[in-house]
PDB file of N, CA and C in Angstrom:
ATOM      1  N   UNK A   1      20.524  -1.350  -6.173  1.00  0.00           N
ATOM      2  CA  UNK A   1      19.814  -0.742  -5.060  1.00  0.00           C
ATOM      3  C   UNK A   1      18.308  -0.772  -5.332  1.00  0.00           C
ATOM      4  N   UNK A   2      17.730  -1.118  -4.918  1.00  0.00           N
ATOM      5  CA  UNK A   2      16.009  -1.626  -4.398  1.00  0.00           C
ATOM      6  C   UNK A   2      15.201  -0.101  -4.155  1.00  0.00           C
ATOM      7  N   UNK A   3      14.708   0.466  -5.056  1.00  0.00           N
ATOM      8  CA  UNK A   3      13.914   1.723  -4.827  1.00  0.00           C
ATOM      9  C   UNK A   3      12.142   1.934  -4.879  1.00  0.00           C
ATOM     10  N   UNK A   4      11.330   1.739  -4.146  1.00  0.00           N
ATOM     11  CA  UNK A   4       9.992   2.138  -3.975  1.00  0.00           C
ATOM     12  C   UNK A   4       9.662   3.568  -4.132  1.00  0.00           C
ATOM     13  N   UNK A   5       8.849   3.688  -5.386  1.00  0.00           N
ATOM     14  CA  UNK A   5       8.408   5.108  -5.160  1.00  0.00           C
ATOM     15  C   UNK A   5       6.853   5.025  -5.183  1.00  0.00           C
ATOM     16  N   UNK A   6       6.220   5.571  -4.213  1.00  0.00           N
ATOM     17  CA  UNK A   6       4.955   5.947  -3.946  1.00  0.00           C
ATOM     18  C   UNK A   6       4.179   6.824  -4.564  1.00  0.00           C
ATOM     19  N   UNK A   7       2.617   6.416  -5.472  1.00  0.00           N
ATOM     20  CA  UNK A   7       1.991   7.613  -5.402  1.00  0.00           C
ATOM     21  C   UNK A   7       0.654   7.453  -5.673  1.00  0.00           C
ATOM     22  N   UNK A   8      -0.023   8.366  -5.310  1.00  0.00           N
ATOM     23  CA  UNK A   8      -1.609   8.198  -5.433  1.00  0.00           C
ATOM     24  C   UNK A   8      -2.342   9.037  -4.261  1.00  0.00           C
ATOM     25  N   UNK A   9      -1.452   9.474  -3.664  1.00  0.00           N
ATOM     26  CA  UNK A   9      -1.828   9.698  -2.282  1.00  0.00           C
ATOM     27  C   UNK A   9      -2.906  11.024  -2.688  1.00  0.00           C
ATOM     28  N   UNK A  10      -3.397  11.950  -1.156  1.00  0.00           N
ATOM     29  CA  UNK A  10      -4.127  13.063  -1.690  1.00  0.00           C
ATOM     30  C   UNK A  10      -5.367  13.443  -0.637  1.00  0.00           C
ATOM     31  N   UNK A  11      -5.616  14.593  -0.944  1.00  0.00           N
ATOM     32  CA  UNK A  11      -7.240  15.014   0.157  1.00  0.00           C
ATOM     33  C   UNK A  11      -8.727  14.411  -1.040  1.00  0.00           C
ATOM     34  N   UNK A  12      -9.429  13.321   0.286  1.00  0.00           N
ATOM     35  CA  UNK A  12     -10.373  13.344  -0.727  1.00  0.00           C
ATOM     36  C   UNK A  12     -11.680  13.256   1.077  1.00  0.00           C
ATOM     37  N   UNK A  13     -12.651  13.210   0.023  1.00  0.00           N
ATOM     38  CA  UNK A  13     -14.089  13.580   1.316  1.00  0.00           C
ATOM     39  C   UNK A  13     -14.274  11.704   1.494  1.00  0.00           C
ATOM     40  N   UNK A  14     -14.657  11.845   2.789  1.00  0.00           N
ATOM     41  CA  UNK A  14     -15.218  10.394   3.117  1.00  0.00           C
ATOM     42  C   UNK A  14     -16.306   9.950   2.236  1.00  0.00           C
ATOM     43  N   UNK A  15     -16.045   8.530   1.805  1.00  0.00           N
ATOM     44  CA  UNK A  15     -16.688   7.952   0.975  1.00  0.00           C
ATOM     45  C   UNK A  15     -16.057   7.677  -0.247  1.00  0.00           C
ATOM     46  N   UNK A  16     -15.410   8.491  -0.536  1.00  0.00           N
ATOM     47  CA  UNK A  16     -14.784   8.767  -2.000  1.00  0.00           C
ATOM     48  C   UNK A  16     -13.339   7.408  -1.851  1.00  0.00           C
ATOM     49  N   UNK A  17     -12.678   7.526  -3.073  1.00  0.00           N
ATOM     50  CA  UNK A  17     -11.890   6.691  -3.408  1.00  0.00           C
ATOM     51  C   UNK A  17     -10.556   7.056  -3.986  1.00  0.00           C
ATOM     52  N   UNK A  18      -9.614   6.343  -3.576  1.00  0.00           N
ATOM     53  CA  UNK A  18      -8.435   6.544  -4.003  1.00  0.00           C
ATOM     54  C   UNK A  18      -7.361   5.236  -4.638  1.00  0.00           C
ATOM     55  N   UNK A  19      -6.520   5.469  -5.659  1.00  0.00           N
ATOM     56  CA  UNK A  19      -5.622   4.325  -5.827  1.00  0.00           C
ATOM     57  C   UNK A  19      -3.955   4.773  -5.864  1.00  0.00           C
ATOM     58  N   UNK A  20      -3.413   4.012  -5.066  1.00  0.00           N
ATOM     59  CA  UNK A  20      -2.131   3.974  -4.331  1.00  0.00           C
ATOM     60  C   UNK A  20      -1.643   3.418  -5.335  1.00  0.00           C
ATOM     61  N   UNK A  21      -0.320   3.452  -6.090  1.00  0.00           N
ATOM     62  CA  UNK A  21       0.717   2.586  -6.718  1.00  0.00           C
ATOM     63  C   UNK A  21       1.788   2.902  -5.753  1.00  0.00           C
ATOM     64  N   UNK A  22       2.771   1.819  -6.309  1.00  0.00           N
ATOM     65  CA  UNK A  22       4.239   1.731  -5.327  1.00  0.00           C
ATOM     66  C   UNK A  22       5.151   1.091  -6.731  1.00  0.00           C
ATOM     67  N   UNK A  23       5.910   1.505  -7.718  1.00  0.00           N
ATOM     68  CA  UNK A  23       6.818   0.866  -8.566  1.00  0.00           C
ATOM     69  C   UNK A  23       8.142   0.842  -7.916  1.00  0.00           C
ATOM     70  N   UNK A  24       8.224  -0.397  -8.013  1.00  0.00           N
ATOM     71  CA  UNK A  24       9.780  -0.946  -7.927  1.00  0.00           C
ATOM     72  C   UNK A  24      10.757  -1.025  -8.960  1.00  0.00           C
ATOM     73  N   UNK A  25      11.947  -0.924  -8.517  1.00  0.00           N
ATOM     74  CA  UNK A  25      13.230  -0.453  -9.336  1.00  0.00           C
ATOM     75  C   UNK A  25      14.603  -1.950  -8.372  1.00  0.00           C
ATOM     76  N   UNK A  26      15.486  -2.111  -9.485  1.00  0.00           N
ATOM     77  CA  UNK A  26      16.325  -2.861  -8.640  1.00  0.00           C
ATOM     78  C   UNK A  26      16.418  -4.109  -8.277  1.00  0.00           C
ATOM     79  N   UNK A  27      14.876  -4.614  -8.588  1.00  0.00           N
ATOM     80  CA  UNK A  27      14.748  -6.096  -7.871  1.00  0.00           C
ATOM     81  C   UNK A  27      14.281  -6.990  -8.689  1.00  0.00           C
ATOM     82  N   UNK A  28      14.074  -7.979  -8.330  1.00  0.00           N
ATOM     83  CA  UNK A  28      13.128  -9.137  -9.567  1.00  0.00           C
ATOM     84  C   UNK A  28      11.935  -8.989  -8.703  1.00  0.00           C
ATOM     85  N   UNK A  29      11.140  -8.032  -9.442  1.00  0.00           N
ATOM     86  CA  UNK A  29       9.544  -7.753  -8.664  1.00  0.00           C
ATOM     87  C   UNK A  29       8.899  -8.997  -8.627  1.00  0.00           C
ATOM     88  N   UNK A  30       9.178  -9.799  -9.518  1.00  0.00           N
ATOM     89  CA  UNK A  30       7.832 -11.166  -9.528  1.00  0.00           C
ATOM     90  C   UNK A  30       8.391 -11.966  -7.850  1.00  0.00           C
ATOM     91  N   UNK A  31       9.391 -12.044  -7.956  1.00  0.00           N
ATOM     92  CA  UNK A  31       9.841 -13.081  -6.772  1.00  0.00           C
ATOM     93  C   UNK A  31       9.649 -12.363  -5.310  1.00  0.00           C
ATOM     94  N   UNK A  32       9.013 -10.653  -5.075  1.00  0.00           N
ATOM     95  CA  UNK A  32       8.909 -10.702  -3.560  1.00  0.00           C
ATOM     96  C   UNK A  32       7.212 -10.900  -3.286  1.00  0.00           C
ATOM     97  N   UNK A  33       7.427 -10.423  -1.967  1.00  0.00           N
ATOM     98  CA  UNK A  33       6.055 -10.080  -1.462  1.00  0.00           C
ATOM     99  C   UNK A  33       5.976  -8.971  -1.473  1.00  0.00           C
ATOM    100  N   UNK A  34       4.710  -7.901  -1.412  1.00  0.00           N
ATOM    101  CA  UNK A  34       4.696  -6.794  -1.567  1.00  0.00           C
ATOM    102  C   UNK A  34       3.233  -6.494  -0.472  1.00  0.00           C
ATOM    103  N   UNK A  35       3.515  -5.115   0.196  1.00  0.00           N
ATOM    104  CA  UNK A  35       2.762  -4.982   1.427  1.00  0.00           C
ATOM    105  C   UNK A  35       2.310  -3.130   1.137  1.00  0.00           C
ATOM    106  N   UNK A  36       0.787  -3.087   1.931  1.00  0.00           N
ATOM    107  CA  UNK A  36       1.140  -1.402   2.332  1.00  0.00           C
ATOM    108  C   UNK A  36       0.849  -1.764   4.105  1.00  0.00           C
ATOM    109  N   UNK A  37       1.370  -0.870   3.843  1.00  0.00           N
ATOM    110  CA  UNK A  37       1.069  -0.394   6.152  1.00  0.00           C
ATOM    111  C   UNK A  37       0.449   1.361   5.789  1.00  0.00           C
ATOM    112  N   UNK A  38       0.376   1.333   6.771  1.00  0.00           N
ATOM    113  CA  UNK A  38       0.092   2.916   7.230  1.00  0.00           C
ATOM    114  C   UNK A  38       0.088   3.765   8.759  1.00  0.00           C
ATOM    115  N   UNK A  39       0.502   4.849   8.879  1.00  0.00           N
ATOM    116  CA  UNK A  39       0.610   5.299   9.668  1.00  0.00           C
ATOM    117  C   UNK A  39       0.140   6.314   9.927  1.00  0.00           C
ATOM    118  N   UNK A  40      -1.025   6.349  11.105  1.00  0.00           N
ATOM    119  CA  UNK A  40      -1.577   7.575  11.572  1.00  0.00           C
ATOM    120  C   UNK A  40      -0.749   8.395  12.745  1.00  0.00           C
ATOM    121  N   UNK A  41      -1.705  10.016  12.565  1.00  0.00           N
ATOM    122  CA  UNK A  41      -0.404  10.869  13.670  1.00  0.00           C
ATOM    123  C   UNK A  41      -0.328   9.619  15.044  1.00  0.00           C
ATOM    124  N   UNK A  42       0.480   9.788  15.627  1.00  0.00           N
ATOM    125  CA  UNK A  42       0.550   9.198  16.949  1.00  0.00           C
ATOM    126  C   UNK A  42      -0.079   7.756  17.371  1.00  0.00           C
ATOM    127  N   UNK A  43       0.315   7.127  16.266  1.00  0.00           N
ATOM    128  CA  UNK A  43      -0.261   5.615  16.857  1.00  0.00           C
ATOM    129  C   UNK A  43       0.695   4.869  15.802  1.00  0.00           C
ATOM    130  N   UNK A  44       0.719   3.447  16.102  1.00  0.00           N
ATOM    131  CA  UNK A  44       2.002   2.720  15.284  1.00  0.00           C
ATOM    132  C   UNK A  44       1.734   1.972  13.700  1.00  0.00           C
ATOM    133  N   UNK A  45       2.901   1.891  12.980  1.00  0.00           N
ATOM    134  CA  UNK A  45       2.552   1.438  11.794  1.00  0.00           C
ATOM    135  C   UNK A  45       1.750   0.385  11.766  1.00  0.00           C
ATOM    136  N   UNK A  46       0.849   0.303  10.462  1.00  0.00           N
ATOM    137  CA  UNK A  46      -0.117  -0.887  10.829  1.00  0.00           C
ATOM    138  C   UNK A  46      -0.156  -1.901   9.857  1.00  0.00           C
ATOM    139  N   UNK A  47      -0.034  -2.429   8.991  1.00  0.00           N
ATOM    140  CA  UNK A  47      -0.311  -3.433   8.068  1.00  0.00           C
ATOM    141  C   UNK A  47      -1.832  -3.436   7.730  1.00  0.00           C
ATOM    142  N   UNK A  48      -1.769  -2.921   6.266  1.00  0.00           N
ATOM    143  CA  UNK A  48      -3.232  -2.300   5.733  1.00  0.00           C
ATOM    144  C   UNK A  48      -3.408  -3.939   4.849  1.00  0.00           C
ATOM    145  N   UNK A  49      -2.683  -4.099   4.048  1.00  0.00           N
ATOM    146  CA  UNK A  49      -2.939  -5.534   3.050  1.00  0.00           C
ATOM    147  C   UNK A  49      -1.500  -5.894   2.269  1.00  0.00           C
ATOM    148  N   UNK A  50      -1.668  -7.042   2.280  1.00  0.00           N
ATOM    149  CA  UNK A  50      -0.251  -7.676   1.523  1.00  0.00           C
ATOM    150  C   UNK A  50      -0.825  -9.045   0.398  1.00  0.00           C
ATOM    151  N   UNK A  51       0.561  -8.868  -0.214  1.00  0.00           N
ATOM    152  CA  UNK A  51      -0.464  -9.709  -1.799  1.00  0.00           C
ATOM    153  C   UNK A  51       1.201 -10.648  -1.693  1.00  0.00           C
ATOM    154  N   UNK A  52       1.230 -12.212  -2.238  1.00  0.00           N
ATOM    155  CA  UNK A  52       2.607 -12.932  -2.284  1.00  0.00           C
ATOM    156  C   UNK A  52       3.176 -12.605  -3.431  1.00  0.00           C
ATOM    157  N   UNK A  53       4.451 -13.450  -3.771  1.00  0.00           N
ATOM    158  CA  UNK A  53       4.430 -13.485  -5.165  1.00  0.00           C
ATOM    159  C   UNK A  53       3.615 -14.772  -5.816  1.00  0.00           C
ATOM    160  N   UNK A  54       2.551 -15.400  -5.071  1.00  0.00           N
ATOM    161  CA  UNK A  54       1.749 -15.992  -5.916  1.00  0.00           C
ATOM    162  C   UNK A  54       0.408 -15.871  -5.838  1.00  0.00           C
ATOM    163  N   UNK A  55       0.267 -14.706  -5.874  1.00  0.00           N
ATOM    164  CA  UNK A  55      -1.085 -13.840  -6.002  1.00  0.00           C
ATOM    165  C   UNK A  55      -2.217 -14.009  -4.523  1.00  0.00           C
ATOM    166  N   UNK A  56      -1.553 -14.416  -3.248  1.00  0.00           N
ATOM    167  CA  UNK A  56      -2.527 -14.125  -1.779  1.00  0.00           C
ATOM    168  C   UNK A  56      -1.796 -12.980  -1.269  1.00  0.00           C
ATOM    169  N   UNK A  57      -3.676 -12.956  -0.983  1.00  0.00           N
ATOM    170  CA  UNK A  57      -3.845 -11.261   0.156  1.00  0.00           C
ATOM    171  C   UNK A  57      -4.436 -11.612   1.041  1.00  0.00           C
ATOM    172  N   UNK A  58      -3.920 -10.578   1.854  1.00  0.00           N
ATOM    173  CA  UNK A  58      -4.256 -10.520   3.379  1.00  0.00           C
ATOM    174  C   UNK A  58      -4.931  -9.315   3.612  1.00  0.00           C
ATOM    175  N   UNK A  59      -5.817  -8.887   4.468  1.00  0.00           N
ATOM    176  CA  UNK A  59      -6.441  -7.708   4.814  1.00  0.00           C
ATOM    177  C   UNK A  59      -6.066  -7.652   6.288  1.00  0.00           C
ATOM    178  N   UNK A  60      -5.993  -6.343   6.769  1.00  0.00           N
ATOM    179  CA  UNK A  60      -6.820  -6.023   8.005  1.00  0.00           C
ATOM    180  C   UNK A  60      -8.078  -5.371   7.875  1.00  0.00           C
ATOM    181  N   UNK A  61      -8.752  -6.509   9.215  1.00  0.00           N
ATOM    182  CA  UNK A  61     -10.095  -6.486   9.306  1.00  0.00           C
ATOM    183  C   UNK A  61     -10.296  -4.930   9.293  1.00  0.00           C
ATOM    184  N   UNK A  62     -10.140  -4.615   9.695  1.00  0.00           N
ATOM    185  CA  UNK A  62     -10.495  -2.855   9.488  1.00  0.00           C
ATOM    186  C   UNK A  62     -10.741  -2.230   7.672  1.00  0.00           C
ATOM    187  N   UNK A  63      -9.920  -2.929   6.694  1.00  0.00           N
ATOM    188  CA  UNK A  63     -10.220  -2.334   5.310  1.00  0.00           C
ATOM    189  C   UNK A  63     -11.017  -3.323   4.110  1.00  0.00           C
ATOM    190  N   UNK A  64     -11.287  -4.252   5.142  1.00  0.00           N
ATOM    191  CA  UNK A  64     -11.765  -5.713   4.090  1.00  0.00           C
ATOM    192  C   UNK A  64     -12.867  -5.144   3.889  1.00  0.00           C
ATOM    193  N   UNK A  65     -13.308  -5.462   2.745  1.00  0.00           N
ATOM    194  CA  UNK A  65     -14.238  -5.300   1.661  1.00  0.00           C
ATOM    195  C   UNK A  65     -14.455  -3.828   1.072  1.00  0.00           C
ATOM    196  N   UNK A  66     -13.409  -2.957   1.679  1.00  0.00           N
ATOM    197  CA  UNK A  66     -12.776  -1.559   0.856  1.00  0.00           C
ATOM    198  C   UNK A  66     -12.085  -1.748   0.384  1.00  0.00           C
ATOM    199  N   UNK A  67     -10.851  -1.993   0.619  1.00  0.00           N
ATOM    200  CA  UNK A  67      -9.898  -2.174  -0.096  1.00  0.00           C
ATOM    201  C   UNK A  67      -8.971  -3.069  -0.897  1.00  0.00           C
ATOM    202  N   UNK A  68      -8.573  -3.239  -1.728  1.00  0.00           N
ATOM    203  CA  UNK A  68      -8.149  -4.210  -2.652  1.00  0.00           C
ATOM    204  C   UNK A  68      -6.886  -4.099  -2.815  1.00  0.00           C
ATOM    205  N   UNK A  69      -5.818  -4.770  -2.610  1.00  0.00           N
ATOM    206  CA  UNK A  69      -4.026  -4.984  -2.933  1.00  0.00           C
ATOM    207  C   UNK A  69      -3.956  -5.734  -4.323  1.00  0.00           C
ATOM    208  N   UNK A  70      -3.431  -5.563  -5.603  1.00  0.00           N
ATOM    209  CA  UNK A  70      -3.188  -5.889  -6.635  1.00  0.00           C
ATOM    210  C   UNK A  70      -1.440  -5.410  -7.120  1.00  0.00           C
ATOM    211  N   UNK A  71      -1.073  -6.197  -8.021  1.00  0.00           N
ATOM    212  CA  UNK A  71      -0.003  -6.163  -8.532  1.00  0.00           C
ATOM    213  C   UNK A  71      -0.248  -6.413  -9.822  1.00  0.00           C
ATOM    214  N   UNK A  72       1.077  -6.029 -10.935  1.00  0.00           N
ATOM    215  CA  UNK A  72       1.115  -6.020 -11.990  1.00  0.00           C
ATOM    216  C   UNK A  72       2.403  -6.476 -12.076  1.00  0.00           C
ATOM    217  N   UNK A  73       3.591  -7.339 -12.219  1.00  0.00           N
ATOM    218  CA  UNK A  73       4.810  -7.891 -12.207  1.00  0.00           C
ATOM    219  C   UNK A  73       5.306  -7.189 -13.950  1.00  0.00           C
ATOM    220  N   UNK A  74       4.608  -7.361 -14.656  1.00  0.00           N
ATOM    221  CA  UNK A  74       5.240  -6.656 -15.896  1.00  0.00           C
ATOM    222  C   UNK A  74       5.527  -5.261 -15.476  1.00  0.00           C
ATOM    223  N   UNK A  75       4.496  -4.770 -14.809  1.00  0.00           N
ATOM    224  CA  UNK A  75       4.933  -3.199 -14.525  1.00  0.00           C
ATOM    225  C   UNK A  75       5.864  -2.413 -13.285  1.00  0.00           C
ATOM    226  N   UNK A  76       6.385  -3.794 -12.389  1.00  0.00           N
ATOM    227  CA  UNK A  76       6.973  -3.753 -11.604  1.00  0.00           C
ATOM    228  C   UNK A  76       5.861  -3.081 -10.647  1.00  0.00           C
ATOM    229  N   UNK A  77       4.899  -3.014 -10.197  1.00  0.00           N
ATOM    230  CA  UNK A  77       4.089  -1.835  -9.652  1.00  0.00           C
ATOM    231  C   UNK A  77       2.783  -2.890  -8.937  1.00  0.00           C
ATOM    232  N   UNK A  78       2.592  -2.654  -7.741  1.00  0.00           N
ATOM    233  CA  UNK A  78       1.587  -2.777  -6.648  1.00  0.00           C
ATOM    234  C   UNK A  78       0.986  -1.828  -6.318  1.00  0.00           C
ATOM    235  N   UNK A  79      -0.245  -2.228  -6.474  1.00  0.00           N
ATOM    236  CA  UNK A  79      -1.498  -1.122  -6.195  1.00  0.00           C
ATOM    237  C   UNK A  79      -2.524  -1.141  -4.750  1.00  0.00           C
ATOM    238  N   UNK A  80      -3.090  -0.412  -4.322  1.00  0.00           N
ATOM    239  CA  UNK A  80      -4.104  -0.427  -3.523  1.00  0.00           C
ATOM    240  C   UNK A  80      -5.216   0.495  -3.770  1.00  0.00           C
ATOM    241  N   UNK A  81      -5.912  -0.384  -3.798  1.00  0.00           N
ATOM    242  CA  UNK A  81      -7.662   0.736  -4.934  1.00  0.00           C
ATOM    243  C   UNK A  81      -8.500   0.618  -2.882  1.00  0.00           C
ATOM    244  N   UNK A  82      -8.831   1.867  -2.720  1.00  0.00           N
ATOM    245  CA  UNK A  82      -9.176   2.415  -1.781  1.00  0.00           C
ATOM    246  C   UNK A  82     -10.770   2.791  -2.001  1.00  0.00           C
ATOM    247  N   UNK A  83     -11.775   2.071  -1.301  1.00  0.00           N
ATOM    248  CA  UNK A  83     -12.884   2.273  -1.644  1.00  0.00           C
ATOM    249  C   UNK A  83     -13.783   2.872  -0.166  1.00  0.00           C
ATOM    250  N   UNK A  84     -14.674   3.719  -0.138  1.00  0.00           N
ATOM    251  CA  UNK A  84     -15.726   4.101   0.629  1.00  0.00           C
ATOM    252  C   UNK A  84     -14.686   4.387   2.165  1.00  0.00           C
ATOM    253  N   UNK A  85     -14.014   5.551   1.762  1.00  0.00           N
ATOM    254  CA  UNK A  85     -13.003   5.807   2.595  1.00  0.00           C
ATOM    255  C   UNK A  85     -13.498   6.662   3.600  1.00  0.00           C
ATOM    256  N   UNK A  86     -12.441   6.422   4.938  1.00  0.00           N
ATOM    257  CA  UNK A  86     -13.319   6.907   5.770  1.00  0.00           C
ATOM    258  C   UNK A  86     -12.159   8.158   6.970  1.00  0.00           C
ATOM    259  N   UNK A  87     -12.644   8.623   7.816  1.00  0.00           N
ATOM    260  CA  UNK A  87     -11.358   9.822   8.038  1.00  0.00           C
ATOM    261  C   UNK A  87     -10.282   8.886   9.049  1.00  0.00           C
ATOM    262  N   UNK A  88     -10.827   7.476   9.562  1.00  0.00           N
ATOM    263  CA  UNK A  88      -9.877   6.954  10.249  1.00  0.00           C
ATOM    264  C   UNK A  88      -8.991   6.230   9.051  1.00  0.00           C
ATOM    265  N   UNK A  89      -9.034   6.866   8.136  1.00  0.00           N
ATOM    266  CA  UNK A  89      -7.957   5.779   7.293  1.00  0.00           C
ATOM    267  C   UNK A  89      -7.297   7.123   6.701  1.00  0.00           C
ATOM    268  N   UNK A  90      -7.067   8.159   7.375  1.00  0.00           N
ATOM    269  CA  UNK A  90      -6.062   8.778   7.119  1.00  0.00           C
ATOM    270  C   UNK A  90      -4.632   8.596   7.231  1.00  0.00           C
ATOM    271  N   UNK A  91      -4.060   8.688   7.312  1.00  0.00           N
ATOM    272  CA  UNK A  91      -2.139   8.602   7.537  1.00  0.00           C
ATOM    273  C   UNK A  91      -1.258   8.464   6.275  1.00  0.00           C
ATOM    274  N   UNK A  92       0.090   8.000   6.604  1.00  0.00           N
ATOM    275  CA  UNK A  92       0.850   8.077   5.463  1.00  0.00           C
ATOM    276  C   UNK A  92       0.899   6.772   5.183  1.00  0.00           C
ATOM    277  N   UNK A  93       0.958   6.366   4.208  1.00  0.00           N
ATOM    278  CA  UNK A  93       0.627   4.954   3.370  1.00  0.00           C
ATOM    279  C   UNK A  93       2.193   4.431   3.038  1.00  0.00           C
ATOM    280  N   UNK A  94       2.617   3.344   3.217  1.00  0.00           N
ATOM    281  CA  UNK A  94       3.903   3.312   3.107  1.00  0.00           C
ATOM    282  C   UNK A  94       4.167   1.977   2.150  1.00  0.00           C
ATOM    283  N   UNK A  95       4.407   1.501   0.994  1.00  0.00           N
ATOM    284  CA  UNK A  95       4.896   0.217   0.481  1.00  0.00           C
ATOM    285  C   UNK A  95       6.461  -0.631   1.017  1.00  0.00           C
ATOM    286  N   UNK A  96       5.933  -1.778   0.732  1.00  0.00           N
ATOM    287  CA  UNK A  96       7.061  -2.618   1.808  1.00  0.00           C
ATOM    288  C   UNK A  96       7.188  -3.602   0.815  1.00  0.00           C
ATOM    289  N   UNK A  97       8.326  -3.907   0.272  1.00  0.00           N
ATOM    290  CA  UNK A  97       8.797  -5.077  -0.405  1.00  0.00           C
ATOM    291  C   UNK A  97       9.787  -6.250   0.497  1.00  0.00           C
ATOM    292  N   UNK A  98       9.605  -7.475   0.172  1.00  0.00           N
ATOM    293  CA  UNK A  98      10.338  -8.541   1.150  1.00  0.00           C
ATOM    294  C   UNK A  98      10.568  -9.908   0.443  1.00  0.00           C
ATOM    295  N   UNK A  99      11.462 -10.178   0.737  1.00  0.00           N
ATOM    296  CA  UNK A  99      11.600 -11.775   0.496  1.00  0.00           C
ATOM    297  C   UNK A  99      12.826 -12.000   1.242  1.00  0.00           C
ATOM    298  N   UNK A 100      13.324 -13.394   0.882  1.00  0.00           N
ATOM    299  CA  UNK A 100      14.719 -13.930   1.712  1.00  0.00           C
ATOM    300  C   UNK A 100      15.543 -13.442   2.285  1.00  0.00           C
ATOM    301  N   UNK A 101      16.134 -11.978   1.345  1.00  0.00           N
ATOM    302  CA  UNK A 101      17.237 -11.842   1.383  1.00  0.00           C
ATOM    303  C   UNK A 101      17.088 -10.300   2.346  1.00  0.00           C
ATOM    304  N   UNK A 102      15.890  -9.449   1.732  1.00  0.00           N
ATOM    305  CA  UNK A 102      16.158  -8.494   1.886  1.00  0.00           C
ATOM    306  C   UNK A 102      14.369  -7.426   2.382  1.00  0.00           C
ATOM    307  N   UNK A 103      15.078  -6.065   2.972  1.00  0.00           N
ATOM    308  CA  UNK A 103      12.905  -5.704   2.912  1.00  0.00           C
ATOM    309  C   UNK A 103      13.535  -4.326   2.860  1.00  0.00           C
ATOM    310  N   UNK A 104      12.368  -3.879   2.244  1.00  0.00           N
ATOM    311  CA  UNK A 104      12.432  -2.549   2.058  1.00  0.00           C
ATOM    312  C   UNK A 104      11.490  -1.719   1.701  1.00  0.00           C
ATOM    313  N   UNK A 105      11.417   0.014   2.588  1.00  0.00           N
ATOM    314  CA  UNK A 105       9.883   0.783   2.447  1.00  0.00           C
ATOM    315  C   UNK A 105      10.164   1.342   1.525  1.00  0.00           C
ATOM    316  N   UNK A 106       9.024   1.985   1.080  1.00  0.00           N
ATOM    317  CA  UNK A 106       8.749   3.741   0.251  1.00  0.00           C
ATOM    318  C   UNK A 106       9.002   4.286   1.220  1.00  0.00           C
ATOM    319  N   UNK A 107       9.044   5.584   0.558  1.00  0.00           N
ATOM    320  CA  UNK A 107       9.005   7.270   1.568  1.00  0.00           C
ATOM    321  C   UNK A 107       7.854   7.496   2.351  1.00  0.00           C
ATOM    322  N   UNK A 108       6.690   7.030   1.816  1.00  0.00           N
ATOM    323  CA  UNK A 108       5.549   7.058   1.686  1.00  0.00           C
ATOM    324  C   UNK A 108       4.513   8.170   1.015  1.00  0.00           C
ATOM    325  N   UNK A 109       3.251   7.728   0.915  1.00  0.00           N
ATOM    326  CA  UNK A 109       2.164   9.077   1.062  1.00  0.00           C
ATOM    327  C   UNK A 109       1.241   9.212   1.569  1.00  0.00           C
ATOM    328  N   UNK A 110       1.076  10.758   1.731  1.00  0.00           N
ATOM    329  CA  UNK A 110      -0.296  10.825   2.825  1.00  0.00           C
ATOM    330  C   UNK A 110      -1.622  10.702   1.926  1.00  0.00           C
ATOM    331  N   UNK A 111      -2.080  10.385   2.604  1.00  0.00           N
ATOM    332  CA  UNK A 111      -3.889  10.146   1.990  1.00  0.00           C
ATOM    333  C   UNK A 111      -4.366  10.747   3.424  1.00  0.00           C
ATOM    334  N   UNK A 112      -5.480  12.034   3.090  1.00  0.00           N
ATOM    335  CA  UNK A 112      -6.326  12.293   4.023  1.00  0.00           C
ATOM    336  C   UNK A 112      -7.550  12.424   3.819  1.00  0.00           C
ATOM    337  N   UNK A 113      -8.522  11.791   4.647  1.00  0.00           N
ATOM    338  CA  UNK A 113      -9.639  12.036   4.560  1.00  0.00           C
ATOM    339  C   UNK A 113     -10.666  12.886   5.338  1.00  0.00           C
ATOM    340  N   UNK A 114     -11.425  13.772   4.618  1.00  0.00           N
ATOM    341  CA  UNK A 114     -12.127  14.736   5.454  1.00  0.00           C
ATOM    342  C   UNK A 114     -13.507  14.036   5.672  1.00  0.00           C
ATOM    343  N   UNK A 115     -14.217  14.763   6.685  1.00  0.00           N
ATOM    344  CA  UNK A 115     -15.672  13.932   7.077  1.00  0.00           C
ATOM    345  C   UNK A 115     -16.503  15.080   6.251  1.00  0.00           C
TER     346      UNK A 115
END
């Protein structure tokens, strides 16, 4: 069974910075893709950045040149280093693992940001 656990989440003031991990359990971490999304109150999940299993990322234009998607395959664990944060990038942060066969979220966490 394929388990994501989330953490990093937290209240921090705009500007400030945060880093997200997501460790995986269950799978051969090197062989998926690995994603965060996020979700604010009342609007739909979004696709924040995704990294392959051969090291490309993707941004949405909204977090490029804040934020950074990294992985570590020895540690089973995908990161997102959160820079010069701002209160629209509040919501719950969710990790997404995928490949061929199979996809699967975290629980997620909230990250909020105050102005």
């Amino acid at each position: 069974q394929v388990q994501l656990v989330e953490s990093g989440g937290g209240l921090v003031q705009a500007g400030g910075s945060l880093r997200l991990s997501c460790a995986a359990s269950g799978t051969i971490f090197s062989s998926n893709a690995m994603a965060w999304y996020r979700q604010a109150p009342g609007k739909q999940r979004e696709l924040v950045a995704a990294i392959t299993s051969g090291y490309r990322t993707n941004y949405a234009d909204s977090v490029k040149g804040r934020f950074s998607i990294s992985r570590d395959n020895a540690k089973n664990t995908v990161y997102l280093q959160m820079n010069s944060l701002k209160p629209e990038d509040t919501g719950v942060y969710y990790c997404y693992l995928s490949n061929r066969e199979y996809r699967y979220w975290g629980q997620g966490t909230q990250v909020t940001v105050s102005s």
